[in-house]
Protein backbone atom coordinates (compact mmCIF):
# COMPACT_ATOMS: atom_id res chain seq x y z
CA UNK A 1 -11.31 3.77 31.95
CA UNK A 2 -11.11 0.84 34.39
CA UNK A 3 -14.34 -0.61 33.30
CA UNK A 4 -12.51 -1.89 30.28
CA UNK A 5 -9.03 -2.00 32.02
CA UNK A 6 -7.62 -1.29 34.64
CA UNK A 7 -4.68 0.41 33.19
CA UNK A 8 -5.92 2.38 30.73
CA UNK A 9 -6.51 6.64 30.40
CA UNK A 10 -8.07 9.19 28.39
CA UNK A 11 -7.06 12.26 27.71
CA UNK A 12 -10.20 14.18 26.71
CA UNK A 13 -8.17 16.51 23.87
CA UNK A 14 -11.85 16.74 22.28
CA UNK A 15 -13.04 19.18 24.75
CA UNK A 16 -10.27 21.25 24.77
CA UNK A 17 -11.57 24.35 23.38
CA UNK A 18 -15.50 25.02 21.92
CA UNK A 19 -17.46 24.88 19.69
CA UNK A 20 -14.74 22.41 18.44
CA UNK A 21 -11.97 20.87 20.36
CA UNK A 22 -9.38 18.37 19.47
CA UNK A 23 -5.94 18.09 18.53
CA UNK A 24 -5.82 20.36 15.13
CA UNK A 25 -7.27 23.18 17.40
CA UNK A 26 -4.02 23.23 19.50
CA UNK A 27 -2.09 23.83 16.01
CA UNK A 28 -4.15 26.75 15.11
CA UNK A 29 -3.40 28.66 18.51
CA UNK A 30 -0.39 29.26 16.65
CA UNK A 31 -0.71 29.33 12.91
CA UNK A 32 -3.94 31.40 13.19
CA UNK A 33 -1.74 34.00 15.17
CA UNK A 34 -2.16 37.71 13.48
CA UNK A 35 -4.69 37.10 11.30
CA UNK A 36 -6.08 39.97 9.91
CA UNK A 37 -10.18 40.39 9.64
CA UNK A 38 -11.13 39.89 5.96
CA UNK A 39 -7.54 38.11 5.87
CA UNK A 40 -7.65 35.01 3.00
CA UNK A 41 -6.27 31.70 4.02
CA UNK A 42 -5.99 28.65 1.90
CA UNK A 43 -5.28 25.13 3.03
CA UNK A 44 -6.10 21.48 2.01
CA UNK A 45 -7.23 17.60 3.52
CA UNK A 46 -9.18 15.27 2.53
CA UNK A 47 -13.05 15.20 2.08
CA UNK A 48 -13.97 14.96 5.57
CA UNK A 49 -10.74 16.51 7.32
CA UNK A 50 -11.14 17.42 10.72
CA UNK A 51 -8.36 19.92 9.79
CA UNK A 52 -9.61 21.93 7.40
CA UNK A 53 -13.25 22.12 9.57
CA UNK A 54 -11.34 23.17 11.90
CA UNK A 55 -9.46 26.03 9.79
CA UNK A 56 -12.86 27.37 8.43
CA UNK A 57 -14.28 27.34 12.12
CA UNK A 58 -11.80 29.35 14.00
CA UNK A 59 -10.48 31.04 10.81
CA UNK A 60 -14.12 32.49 10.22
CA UNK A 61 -14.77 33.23 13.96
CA UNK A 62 -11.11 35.79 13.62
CA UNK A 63 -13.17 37.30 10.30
CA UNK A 64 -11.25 35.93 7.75
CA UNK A 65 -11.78 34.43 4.16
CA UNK A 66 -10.93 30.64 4.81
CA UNK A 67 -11.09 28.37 1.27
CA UNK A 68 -9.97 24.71 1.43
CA UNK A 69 -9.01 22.08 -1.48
CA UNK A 70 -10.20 18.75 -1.03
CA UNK A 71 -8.93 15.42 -2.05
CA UNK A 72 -11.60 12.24 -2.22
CA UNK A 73 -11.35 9.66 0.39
CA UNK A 74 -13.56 6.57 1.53
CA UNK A 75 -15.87 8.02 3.52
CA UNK A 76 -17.57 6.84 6.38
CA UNK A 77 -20.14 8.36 8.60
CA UNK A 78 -17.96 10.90 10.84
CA UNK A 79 -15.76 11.64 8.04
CA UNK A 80 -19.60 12.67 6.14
CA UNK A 81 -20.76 14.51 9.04
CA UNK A 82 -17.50 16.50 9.10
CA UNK A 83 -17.50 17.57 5.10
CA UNK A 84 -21.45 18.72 5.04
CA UNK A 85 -20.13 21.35 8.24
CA UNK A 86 -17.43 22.30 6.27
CA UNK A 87 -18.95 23.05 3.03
CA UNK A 88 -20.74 25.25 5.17
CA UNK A 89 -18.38 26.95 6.89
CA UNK A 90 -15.50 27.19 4.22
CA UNK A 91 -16.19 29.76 1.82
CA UNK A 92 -14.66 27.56 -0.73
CA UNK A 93 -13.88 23.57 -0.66
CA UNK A 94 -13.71 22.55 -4.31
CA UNK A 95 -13.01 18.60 -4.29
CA UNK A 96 -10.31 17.39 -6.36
CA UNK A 97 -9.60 13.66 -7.53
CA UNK A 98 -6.26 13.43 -6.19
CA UNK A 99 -3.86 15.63 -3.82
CA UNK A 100 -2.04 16.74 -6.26
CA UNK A 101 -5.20 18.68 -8.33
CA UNK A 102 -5.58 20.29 -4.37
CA UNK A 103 -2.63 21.29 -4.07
CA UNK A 104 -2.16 23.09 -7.22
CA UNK A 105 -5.30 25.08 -6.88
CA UNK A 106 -4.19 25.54 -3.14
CA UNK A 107 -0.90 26.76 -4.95
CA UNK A 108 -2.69 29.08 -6.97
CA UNK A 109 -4.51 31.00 -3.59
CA UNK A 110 -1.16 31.14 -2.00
CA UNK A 111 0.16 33.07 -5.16
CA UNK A 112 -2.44 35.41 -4.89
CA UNK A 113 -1.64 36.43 -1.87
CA UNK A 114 -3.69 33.86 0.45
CA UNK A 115 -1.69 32.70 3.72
CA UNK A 116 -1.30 29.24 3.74
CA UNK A 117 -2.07 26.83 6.53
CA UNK A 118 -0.22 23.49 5.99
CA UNK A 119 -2.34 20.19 5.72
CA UNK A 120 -2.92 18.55 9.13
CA UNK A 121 -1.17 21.59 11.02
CA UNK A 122 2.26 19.48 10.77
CA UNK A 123 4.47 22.58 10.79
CA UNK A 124 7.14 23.45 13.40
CA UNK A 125 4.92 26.39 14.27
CA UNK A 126 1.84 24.28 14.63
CA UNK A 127 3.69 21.63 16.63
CA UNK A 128 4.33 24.01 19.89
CA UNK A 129 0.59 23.56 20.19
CA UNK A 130 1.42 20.02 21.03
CA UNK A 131 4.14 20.63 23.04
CA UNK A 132 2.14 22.58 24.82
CA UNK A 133 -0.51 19.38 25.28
CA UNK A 134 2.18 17.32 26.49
CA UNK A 135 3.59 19.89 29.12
CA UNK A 136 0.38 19.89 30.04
CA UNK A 137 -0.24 16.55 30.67
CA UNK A 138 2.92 16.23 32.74
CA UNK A 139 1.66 19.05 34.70
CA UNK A 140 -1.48 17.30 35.56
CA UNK A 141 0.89 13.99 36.40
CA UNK A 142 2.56 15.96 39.24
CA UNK A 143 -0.47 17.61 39.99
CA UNK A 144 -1.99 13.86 41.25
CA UNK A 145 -4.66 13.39 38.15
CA UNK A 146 -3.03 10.27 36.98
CA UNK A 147 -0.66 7.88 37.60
CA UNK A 148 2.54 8.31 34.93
CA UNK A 149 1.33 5.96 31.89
CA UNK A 150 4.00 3.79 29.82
CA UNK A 151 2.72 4.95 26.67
CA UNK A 152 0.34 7.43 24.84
CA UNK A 153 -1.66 6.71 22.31
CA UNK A 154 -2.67 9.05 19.15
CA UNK A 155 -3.94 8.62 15.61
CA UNK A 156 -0.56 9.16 12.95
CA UNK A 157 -1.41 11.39 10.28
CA UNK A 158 0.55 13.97 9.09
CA UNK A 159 2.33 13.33 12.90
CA UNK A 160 1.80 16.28 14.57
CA UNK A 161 0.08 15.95 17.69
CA UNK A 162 2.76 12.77 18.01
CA UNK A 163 5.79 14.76 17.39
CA UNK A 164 4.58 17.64 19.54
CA UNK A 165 4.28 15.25 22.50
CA UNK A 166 7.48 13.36 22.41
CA UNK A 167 8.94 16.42 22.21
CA UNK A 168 7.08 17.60 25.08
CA UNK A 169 8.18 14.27 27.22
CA UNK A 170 11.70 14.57 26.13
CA UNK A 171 11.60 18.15 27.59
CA UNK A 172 10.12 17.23 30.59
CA UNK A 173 12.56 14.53 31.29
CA UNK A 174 9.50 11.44 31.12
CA UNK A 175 10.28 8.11 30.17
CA UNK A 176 6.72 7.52 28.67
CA UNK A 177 6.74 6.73 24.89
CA UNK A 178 4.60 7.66 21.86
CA UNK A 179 2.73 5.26 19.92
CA UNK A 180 1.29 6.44 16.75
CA UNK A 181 -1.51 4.45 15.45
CA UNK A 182 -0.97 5.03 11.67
CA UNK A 183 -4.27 5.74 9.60
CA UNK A 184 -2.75 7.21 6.40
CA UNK A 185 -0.26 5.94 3.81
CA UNK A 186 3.04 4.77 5.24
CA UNK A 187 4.63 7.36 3.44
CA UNK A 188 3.40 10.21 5.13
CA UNK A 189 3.29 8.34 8.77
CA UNK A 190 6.99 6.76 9.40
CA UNK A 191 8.74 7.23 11.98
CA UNK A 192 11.56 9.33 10.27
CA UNK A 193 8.99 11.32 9.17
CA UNK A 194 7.78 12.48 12.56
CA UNK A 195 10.83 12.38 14.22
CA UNK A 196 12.26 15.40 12.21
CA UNK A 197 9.27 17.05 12.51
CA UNK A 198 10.04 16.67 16.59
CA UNK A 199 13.53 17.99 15.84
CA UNK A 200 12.63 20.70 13.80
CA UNK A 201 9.94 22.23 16.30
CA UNK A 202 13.15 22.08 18.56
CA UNK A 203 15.32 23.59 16.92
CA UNK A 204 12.34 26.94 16.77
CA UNK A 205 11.98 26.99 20.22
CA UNK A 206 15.80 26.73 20.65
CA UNK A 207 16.05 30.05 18.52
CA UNK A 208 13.28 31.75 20.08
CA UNK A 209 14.48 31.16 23.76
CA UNK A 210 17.97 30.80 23.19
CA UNK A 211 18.08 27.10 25.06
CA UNK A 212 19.27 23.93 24.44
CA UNK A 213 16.41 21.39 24.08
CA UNK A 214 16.89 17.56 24.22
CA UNK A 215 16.31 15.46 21.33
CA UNK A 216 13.30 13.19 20.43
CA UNK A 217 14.91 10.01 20.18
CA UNK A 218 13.96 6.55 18.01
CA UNK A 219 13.30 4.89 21.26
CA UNK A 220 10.77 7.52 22.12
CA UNK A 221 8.19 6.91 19.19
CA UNK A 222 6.28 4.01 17.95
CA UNK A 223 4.77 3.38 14.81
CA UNK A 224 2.28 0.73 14.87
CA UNK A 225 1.41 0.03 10.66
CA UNK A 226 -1.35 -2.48 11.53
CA UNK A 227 -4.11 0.08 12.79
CA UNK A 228 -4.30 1.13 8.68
CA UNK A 229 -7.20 -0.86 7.17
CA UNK A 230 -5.64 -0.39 3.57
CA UNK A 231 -7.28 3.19 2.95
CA UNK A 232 -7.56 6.20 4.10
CA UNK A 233 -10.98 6.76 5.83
CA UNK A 234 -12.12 3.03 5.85
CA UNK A 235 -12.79 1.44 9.26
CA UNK A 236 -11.58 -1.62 10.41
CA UNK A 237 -14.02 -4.57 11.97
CA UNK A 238 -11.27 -4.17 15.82
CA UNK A 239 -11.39 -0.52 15.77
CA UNK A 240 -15.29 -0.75 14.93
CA UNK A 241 -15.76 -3.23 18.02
CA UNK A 242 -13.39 -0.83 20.70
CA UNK A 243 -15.28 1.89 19.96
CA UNK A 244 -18.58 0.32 20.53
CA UNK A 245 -16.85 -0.98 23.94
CA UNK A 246 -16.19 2.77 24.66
CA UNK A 247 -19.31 3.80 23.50
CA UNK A 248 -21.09 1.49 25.60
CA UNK A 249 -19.15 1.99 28.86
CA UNK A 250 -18.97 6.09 29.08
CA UNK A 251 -21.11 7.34 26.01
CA UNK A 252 -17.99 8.51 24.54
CA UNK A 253 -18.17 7.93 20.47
CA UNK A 254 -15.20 8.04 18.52
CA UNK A 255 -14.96 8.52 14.42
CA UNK A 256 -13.68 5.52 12.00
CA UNK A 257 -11.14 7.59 10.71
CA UNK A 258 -8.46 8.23 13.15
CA UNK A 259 -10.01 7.91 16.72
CA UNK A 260 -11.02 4.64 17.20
CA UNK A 261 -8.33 3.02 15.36
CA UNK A 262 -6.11 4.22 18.14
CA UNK A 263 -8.90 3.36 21.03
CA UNK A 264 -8.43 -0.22 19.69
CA UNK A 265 -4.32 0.24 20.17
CA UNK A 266 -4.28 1.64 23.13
CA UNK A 267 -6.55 -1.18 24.65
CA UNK A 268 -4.57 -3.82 23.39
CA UNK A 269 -1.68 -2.08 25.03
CA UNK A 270 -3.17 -1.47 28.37
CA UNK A 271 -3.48 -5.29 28.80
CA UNK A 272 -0.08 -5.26 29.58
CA UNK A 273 1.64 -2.08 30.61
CA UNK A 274 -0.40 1.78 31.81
CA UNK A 275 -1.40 3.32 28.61
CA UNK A 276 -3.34 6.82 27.86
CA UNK A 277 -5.70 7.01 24.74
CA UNK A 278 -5.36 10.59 23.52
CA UNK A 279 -8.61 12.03 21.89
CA UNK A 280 -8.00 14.10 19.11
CA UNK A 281 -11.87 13.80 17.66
CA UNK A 282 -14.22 15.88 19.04
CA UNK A 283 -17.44 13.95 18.81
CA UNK A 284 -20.09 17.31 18.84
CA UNK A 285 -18.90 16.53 15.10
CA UNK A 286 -21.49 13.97 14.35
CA UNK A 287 -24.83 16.02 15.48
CA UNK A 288 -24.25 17.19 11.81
CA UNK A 289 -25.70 20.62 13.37
């Protein structure tokens, strides 16, 4: 992206797959292994969760029942775009006041027999998918795509994609650090938090291939806390103004919610050390087709 700096990447994670791309769909490789047609799968997110789309996508396209149990949010207008697809694809998506009334009717699927998808994907199972992301990235490093960057950039949710790719670096032996842009409540996106996901999703792979993996260290993973805005969902005026810079300069748009709140990060950071801005938001979102 050197017409905004000359140090900064992009990773385009959107258009990793179709019709929907992004960083929940590299989760779902995995947790949407074996599903049986006419199968019933419950999970829950927010109004507007990319995650949950993303379930009822993919978990329709394998012939399965997909229902999901929404929690309010401030909405904004990718966050809108994304709920009006999924109330179409979902077969179910009550919406609930709080996460707690989602998770107890989410409760109530699973004891019924639905399989359960955890929110945002942030399981040790759906982690490899990130792992994967990141190998792959260090793949195209050696292949000559890019120069090694200092730093990568994601949104921090339920931490993920950002656990999956430190663990990924840590494998590979890179000295290039995560920073997690945080866009939900601090208690869900700390570093602790993420970090035992990372060692967790080792500790799997360790008992699959009988290996000793490295650890994700504290060094390894940044938490920037000032990419919030003080809700979920609401956009912030620097986040608004990167992502018309990005808009403007490669026709790339990013959503409020997660996306360009790290775009604004990550150009910060390139002012003064390589950075890559991972995109986890799949734009083809906002046709509202």
């Amino acid at each position: 992206m050197r017409a905004l700096s000359p140090q900064l990447w992009i990773k385009r994670d959107d258009l990793c797959a179709d019709p929907m791309g992004g960083n929940k769909v590299r989760a779902l490789e995995f947790l949407l292994g074996g599903i049986a047609h006419d199968e019933r799968i419950v999970t829950v997110g927010s109004a507007g969760s990319t995650h949950a789309l993303a379930v009822a996508t993919y978990g329709k396209r394998l012939g399965a029942h997909v229902v999901v149990a929404r929690w309010t949010q401030e909405m904004n207008t990718a966050a809108t775009h994304v709920a009006e697809r999924l109330v179409r694809e979902a077969e179910a998506a009550p919406l609930f006041r709080s996460p707690a009334g989602a998770y107890a009717w989410a409760l109530r699927e699973r004891l019924q027999g639905a399989r359960w998808i955890p929110a945002g994907g942030g399981s040790p199972l759906g982690v490899l998918g990130h792992v994967n992301a990141g190998l792959e990235l260090v793949a195209q490093i050696d292949a000559g795509v890019l120069s090694q960057p200092a730093c990568v950039v994601v949104p921090l949710g339920t931490g993920g994609t950002a656990a999956g790719l430190a663990l990924a670096f840590a494998i590979a032996q890179r000295d290039i650090r995560v920073v997690g842009a945080r866009v939900v409540p601090r208690i869900v996106a700390r570093q602790g938090r993420v970090l035992g996901l990372a060692r967790r999703t080792a500790r799997l792979i360790e008992r699959m291939a009988s290996a000793k993996l490295p650890r994700v260290r504290a060094h390894m993973l940044d938490v920037a806390h000032e990419t919030y805005g003080g809700a979920y969902g609401r956009e912030t005026e620097v986040a608004t103004h990167a992502a018309g810079q990005l808009r403007a300069s490669s026709g790339i748009s990013l959503d409020g919610t997660y996306s360009a709140k790290a775009f604004a990060l990550a150009l910060s950071l390139a002012a003064r050390e390589p950075t890559l801005f991972w995109l986890t938001f799949d734009s083809r979102l906002l046709s509202g087709s």
